[in-house]
C-alpha atoms as a PDB file:
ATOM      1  CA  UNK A   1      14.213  15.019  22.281  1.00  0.00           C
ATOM      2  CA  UNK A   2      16.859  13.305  19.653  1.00  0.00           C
ATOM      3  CA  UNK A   3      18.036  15.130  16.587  1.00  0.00           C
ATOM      4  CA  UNK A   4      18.280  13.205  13.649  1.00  0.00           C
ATOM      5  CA  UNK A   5      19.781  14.410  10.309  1.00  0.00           C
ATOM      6  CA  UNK A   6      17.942  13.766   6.781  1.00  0.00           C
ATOM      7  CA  UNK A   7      19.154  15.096   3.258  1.00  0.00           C
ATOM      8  CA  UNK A   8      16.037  15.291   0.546  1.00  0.00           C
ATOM      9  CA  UNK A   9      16.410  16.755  -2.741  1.00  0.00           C
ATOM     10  CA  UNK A  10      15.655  20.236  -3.337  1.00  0.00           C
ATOM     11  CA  UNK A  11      12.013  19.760  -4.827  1.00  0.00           C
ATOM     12  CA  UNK A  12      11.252  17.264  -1.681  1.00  0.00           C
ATOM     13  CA  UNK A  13      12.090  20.544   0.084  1.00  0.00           C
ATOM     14  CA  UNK A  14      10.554  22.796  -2.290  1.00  0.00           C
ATOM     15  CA  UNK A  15       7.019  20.748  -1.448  1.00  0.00           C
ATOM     16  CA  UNK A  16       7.709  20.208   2.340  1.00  0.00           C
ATOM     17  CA  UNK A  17       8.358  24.377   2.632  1.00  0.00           C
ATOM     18  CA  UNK A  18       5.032  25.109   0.689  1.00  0.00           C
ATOM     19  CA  UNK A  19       2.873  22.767   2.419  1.00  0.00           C
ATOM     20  CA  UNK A  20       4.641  24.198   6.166  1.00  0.00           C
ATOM     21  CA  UNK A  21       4.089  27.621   4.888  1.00  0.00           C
ATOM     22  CA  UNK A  22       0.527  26.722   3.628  1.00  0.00           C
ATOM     23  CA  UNK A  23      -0.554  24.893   7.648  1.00  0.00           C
ATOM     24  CA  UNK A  24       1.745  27.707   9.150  1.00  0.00           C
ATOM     25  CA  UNK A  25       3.989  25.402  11.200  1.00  0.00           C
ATOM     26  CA  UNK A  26       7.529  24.161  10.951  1.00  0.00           C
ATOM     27  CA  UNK A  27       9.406  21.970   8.248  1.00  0.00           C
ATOM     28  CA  UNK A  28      10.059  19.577  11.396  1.00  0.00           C
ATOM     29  CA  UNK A  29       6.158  19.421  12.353  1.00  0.00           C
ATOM     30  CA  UNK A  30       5.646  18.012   8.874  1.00  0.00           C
ATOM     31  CA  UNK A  31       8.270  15.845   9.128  1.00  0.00           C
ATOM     32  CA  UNK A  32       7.414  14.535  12.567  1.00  0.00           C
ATOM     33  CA  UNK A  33       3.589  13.784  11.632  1.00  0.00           C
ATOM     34  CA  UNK A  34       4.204  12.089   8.372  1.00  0.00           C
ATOM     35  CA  UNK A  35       6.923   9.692  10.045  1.00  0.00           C
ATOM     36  CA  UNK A  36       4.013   8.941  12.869  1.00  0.00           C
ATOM     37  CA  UNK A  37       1.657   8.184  10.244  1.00  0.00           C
ATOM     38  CA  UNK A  38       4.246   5.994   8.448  1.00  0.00           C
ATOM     39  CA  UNK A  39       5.367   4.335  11.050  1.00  0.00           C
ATOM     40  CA  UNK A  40       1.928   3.535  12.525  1.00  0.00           C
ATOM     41  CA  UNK A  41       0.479   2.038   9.320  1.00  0.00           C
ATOM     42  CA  UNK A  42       3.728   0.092   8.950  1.00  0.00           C
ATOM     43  CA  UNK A  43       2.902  -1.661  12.074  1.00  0.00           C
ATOM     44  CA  UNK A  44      -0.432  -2.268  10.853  1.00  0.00           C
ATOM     45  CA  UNK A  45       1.162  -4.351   7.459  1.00  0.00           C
ATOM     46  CA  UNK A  46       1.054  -7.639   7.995  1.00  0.00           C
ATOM     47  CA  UNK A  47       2.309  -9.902   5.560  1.00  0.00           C
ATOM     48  CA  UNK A  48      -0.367 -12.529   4.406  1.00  0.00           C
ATOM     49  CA  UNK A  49      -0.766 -15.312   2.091  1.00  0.00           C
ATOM     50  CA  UNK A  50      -2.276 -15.166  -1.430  1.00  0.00           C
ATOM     51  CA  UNK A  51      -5.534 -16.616  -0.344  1.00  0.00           C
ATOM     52  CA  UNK A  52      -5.563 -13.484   2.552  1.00  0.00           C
ATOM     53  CA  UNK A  53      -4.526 -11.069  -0.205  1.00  0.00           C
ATOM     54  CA  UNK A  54      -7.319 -12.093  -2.367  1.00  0.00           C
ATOM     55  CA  UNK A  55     -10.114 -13.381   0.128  1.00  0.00           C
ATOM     56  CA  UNK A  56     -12.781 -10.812  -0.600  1.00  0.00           C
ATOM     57  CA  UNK A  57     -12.584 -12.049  -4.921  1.00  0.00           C
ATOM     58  CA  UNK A  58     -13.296 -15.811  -3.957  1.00  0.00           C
ATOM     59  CA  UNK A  59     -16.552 -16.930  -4.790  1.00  0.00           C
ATOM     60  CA  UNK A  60     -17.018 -13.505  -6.687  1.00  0.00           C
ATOM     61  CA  UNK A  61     -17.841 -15.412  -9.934  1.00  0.00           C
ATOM     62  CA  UNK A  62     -20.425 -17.600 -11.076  1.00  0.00           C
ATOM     63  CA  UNK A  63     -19.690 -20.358 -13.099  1.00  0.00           C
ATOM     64  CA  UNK A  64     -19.202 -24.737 -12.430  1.00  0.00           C
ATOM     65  CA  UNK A  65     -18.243 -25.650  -9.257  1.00  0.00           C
ATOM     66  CA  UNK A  66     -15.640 -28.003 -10.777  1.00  0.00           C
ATOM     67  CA  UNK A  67     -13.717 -25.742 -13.199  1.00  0.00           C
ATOM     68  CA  UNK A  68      -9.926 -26.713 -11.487  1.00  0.00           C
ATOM     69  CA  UNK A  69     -10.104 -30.537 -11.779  1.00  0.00           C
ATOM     70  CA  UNK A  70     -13.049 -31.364 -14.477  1.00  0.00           C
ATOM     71  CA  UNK A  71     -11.044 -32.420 -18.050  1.00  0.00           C
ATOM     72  CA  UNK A  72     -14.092 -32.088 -19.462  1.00  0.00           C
ATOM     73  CA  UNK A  73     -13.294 -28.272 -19.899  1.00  0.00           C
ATOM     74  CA  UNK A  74     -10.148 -27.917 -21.557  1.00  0.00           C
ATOM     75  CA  UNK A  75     -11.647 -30.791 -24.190  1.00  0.00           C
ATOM     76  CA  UNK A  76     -10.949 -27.659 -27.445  1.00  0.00           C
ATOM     77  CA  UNK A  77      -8.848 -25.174 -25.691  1.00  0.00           C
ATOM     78  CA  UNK A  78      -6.633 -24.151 -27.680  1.00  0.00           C
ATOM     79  CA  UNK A  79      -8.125 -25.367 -30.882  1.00  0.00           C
END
């Protein structure tokens, strides 16, 4: 097993002391699980493009099928 030295302010330690105390376990325990679940969900991030980011809200709304292109819209916006 490695060692591996971290400084945290004292209310980071303040919380990670309660919640040890409160599961009855060590400050390390703590430590060790919530860098596990970091680093597994970190794996999991994949960067995507804005059409992945926002594929479930296409086709959400109702409305004409030419909205983008049609001039015919903007004819008094702004007016």
């Amino acid at each position: 097993m490695s060692y591996v030295s971290v400084r945290i302010g004292d209310d980071l330690e303040r919380e990670l002391i309660a919640i040890a105390r409160k599961r009855g376990t060590s400050k390390a325990e703590i430590i060790r699980e919530a860098l596990r679940v970091y680093l597994t969900s970190a794996d999991d991030a994949e960067p995507g493009s804005c059409f992945d980011l926002a594929r479930d809200l296409f086709g959400c709304f109702e409305g004409p099928s030419d909205l983008s292109y049609n001039k015919e819209y903007m004819k008094d916006f702004g007016k």
